[in-house]
N, C-alpha and C. Protein backbone atom coordinates (compact mmCIF):
# COMPACT_ATOMS: atom_id res chain seq x y z
N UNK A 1 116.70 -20.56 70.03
CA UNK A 1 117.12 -21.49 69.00
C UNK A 1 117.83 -20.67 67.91
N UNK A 2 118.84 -21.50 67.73
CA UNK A 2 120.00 -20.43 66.63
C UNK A 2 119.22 -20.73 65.28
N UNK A 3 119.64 -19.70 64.22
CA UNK A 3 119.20 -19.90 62.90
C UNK A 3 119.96 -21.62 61.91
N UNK A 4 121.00 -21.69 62.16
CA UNK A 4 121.32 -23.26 62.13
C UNK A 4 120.08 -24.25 62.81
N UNK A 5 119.61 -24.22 63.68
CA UNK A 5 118.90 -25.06 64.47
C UNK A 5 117.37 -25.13 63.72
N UNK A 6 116.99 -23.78 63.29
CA UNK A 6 116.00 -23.38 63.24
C UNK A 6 116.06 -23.92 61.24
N UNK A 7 116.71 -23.97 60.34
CA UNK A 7 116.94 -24.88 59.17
C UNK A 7 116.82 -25.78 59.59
N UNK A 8 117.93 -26.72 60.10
CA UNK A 8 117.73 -28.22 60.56
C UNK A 8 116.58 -28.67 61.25
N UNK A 9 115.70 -28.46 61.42
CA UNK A 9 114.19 -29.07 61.93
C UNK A 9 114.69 -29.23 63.42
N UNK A 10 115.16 -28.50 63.84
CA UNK A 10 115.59 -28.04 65.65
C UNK A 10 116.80 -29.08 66.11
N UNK A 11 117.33 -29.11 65.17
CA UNK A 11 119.15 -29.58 65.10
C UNK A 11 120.07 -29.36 64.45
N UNK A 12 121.29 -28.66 64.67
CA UNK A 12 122.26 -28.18 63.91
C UNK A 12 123.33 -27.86 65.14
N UNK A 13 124.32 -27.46 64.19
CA UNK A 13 125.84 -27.26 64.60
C UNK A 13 125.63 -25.63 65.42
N UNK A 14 125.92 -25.78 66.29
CA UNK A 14 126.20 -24.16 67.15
C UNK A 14 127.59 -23.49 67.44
N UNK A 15 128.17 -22.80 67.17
CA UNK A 15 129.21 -22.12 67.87
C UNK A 15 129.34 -20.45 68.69
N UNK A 16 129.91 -20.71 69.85
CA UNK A 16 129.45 -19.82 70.83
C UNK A 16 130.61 -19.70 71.94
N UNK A 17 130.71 -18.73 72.88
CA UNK A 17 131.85 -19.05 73.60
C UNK A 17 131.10 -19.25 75.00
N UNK A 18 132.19 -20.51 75.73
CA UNK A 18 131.32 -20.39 77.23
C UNK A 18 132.66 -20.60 77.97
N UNK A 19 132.50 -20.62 79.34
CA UNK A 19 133.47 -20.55 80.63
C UNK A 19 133.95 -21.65 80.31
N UNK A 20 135.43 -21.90 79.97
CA UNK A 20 136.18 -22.82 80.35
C UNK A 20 137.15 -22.79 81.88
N UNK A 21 136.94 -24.25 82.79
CA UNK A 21 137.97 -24.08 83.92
C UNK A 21 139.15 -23.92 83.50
N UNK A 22 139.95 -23.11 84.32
CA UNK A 22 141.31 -23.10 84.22
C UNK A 22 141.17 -21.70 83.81
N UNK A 23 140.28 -21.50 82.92
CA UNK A 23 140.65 -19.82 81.53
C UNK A 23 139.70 -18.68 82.81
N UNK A 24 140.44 -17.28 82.40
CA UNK A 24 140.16 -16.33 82.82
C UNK A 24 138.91 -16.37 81.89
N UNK A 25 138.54 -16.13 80.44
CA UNK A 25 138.19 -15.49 79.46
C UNK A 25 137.25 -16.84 79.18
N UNK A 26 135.86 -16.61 78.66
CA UNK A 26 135.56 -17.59 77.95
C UNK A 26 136.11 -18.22 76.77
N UNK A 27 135.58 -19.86 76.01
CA UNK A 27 136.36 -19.94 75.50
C UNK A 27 135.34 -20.23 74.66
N UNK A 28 136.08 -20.34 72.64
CA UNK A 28 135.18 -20.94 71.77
C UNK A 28 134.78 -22.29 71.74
N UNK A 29 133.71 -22.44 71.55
CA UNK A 29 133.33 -23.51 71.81
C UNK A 29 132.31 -23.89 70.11
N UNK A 30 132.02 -25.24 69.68
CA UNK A 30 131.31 -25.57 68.59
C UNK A 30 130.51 -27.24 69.16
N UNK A 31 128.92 -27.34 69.00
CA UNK A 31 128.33 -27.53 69.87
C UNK A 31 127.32 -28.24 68.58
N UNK A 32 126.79 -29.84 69.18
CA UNK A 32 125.96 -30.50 68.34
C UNK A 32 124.40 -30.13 69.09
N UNK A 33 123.48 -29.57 68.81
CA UNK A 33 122.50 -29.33 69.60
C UNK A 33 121.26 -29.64 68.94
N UNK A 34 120.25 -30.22 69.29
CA UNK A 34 118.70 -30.15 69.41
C UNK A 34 117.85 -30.12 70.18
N UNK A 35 116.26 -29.69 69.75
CA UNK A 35 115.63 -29.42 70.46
C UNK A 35 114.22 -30.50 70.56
N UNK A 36 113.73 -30.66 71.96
CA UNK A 36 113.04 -32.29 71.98
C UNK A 36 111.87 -31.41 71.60
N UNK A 37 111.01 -31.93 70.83
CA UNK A 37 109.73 -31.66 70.35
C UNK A 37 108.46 -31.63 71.48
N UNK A 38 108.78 -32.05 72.03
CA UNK A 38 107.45 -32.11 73.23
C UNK A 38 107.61 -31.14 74.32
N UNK A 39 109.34 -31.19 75.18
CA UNK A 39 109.32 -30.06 75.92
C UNK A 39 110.06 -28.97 75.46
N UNK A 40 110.58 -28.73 74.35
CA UNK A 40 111.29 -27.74 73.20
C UNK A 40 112.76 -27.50 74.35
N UNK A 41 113.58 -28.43 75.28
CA UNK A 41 114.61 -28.60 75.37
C UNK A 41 115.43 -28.01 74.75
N UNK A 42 116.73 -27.71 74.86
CA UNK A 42 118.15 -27.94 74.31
C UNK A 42 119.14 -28.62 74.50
N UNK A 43 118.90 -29.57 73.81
CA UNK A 43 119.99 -31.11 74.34
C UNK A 43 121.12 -31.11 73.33
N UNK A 44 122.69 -30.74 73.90
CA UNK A 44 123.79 -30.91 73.07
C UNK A 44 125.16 -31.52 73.22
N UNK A 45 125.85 -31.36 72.82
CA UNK A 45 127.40 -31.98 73.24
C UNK A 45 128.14 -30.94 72.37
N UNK A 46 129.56 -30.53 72.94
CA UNK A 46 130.11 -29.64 72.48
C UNK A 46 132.13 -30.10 72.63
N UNK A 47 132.51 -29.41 71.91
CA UNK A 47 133.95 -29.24 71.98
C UNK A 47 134.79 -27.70 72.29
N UNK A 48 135.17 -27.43 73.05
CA UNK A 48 136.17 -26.77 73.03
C UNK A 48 137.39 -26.32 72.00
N UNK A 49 136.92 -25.79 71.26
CA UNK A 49 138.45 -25.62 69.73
C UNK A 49 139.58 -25.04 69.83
N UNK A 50 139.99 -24.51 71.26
CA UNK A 50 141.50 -24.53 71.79
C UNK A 50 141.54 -25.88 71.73
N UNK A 51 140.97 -26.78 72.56
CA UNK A 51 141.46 -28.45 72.51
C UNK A 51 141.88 -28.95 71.43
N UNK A 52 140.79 -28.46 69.93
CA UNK A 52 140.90 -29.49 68.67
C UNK A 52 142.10 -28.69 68.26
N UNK A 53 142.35 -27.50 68.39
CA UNK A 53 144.04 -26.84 67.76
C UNK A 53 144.71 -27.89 68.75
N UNK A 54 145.22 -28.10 69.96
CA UNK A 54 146.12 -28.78 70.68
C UNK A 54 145.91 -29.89 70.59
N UNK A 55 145.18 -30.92 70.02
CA UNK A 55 145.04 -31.51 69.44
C UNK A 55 145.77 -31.85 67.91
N UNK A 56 145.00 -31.00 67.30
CA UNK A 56 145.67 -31.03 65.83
C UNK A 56 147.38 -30.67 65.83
N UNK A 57 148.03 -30.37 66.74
CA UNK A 57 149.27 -29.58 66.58
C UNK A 57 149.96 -31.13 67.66
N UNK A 58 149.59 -32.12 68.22
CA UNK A 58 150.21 -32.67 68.88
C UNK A 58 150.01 -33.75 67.76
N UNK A 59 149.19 -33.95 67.23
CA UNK A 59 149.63 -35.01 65.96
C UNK A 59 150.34 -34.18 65.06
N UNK A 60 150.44 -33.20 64.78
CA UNK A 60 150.97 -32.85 63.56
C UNK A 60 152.82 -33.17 63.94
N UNK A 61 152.95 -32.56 65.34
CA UNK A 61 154.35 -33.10 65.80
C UNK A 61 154.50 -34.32 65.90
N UNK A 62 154.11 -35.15 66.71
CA UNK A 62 154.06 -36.79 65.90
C UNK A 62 154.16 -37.22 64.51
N UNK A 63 153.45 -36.71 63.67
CA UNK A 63 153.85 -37.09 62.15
C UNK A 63 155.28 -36.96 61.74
N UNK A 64 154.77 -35.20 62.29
CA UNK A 64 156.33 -35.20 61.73
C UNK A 64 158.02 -36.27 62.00
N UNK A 65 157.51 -36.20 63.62
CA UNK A 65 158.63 -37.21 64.20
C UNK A 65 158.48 -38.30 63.38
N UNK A 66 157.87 -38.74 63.01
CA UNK A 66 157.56 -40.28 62.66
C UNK A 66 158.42 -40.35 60.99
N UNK A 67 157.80 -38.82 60.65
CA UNK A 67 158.23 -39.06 58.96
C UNK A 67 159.75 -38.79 59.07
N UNK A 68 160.19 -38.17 60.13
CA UNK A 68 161.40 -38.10 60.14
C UNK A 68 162.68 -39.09 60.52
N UNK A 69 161.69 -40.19 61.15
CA UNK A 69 162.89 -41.33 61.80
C UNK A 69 162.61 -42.36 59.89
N UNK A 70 161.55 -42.02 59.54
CA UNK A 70 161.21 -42.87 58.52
C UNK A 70 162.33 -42.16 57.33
N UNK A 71 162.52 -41.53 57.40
CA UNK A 71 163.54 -40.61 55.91
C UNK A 71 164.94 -40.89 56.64
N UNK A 72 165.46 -41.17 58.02
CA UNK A 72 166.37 -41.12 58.86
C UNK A 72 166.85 -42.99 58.46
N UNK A 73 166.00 -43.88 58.66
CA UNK A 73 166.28 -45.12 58.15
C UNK A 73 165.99 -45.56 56.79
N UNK A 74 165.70 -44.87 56.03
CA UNK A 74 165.45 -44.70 54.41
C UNK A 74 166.85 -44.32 54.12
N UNK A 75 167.06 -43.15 54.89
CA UNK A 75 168.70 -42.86 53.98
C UNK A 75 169.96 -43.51 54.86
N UNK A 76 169.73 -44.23 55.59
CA UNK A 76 170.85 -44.98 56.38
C UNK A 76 170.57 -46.53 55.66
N UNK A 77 169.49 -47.13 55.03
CA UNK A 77 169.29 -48.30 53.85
C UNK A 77 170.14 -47.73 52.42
N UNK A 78 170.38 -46.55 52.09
CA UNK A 78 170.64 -46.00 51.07
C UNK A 78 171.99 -46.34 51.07
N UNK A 79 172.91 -45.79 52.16
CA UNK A 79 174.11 -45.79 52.67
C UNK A 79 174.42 -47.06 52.52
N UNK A 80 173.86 -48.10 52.97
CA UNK A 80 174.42 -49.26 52.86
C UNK A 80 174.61 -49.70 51.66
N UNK A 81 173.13 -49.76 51.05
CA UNK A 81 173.19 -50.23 49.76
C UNK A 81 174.35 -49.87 48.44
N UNK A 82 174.58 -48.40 48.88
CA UNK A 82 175.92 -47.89 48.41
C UNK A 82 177.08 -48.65 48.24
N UNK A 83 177.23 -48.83 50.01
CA UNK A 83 178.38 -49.12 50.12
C UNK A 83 178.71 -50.46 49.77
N UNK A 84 177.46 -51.25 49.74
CA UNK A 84 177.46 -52.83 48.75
C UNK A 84 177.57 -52.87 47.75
N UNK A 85 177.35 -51.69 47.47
CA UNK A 85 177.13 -52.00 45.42
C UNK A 85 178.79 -52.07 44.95
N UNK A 86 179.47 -50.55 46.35
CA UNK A 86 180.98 -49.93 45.62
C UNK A 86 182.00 -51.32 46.09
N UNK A 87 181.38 -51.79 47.05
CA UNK A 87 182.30 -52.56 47.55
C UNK A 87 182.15 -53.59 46.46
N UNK A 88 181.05 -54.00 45.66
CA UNK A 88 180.98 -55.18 44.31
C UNK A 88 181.63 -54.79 43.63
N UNK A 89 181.86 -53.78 43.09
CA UNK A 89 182.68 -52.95 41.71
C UNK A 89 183.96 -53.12 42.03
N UNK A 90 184.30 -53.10 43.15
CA UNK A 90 185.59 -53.53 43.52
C UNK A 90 186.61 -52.36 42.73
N UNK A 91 186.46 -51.30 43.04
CA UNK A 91 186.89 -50.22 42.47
C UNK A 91 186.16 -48.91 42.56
N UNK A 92 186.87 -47.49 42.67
CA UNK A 92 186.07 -46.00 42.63
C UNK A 92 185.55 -46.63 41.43
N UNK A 93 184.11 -45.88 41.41
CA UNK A 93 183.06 -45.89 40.51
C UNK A 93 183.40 -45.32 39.12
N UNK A 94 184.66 -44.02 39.00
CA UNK A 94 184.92 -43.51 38.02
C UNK A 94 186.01 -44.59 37.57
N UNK A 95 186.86 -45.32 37.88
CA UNK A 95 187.89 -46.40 37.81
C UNK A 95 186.75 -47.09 36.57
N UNK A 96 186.16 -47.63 37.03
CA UNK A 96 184.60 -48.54 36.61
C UNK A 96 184.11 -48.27 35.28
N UNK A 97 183.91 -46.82 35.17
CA UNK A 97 183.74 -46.66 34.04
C UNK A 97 184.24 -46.34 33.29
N UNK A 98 185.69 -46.08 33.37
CA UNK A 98 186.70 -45.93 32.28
C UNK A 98 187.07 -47.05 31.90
N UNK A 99 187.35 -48.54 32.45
CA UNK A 99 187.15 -49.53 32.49
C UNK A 99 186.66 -49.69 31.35
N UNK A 100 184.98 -49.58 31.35
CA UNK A 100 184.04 -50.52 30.80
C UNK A 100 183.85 -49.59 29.60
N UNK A 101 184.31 -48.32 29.52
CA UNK A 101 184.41 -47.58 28.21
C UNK A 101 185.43 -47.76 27.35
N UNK A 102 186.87 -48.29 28.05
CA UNK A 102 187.65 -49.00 27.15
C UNK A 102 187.36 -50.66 26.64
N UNK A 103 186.62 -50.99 27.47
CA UNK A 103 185.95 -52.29 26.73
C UNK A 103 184.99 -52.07 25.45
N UNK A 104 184.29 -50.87 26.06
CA UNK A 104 182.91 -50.70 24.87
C UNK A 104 183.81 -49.94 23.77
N UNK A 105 185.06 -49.28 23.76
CA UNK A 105 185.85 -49.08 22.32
C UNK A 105 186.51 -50.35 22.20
N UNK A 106 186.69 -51.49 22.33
CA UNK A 106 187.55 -52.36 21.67
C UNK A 106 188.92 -53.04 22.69
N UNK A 107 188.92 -52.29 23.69
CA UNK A 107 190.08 -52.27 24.10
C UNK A 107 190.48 -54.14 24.82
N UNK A 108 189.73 -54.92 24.73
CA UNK A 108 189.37 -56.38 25.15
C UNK A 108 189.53 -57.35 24.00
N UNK A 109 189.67 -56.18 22.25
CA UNK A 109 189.84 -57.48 21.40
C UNK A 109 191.24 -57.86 21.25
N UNK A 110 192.23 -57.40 21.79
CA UNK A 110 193.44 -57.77 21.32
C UNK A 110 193.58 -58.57 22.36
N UNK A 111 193.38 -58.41 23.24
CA UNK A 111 193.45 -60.23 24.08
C UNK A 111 192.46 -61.44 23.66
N UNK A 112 191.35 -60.89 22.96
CA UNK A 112 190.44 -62.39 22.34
C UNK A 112 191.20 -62.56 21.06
N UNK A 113 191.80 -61.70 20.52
CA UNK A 113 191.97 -61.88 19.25
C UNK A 113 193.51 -62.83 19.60
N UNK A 114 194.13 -63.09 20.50
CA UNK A 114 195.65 -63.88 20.61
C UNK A 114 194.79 -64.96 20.46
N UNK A 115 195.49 -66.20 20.27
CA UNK A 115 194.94 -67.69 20.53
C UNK A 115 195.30 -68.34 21.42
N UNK A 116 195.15 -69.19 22.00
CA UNK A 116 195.57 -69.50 23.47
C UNK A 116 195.64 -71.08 22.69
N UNK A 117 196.66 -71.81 22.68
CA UNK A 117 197.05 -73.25 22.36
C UNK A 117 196.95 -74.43 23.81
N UNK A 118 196.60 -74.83 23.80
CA UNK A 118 196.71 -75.85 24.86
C UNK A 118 197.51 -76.96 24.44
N UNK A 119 197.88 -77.82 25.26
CA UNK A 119 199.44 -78.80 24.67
C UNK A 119 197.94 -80.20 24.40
N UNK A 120 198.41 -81.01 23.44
CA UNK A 120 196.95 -81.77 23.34
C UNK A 120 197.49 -83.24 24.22
């Protein structure tokens, strides 16, 4: 009984290496284990932590793919929206604001300021 086991009242976390198929070499392994009180057993379940890395690294490539089609149609919504806004302005954007800076100096009162007569 490991010193983990032996705190936990004859249950705790183990790590240890054992024969994996396929591997020349044993492999690491991390292991839920206790021990039955009557026949002092070792009853556990374990993982393999080459698996949980190949694991962890096959979602991490998935995320990534995922965050990447997601930033891929984020900036192709961008593009459009662009091209709706320039196509409203109905003019280059710098056109636009020289425009609206000769309005914001005055340049719009000498046409309000004519009077426009209508025949009655």
């Amino acid at each position: 009984m490991t010193r983990a086991m032996q705190s936990g009242g004859g249950k705790g976390f183990v790590e240890y290496v054992w024969d994996k198929p396929g591997f020349e070499q044993p492999q690491s392994k991390i292991s839920y284990a206790m021990v039955t009180p009557r026949w002092k057993w070792v009853i556990g379940t374990g993982i393999y932590l080459d698996d949980v890395a190949a694991a962890f690294q096959q979602e991490l490539i998935t995320l990534a793919l995922e965050i990447g089609v997601a930033l891929l149609l984020l900036g192709m919504a961008g593009v459009l929206i662009l091209r709706s806004v320039l196509g409203q302005l109905g003019a280059d954007p710098r056109e636009t604001v020289a425009v609206v800076k000769k309005i914001a100096e005055g340049w719009m009162k000498r046409f309000h300021s004519r009077r426009v007569t209508t025949p009655a």
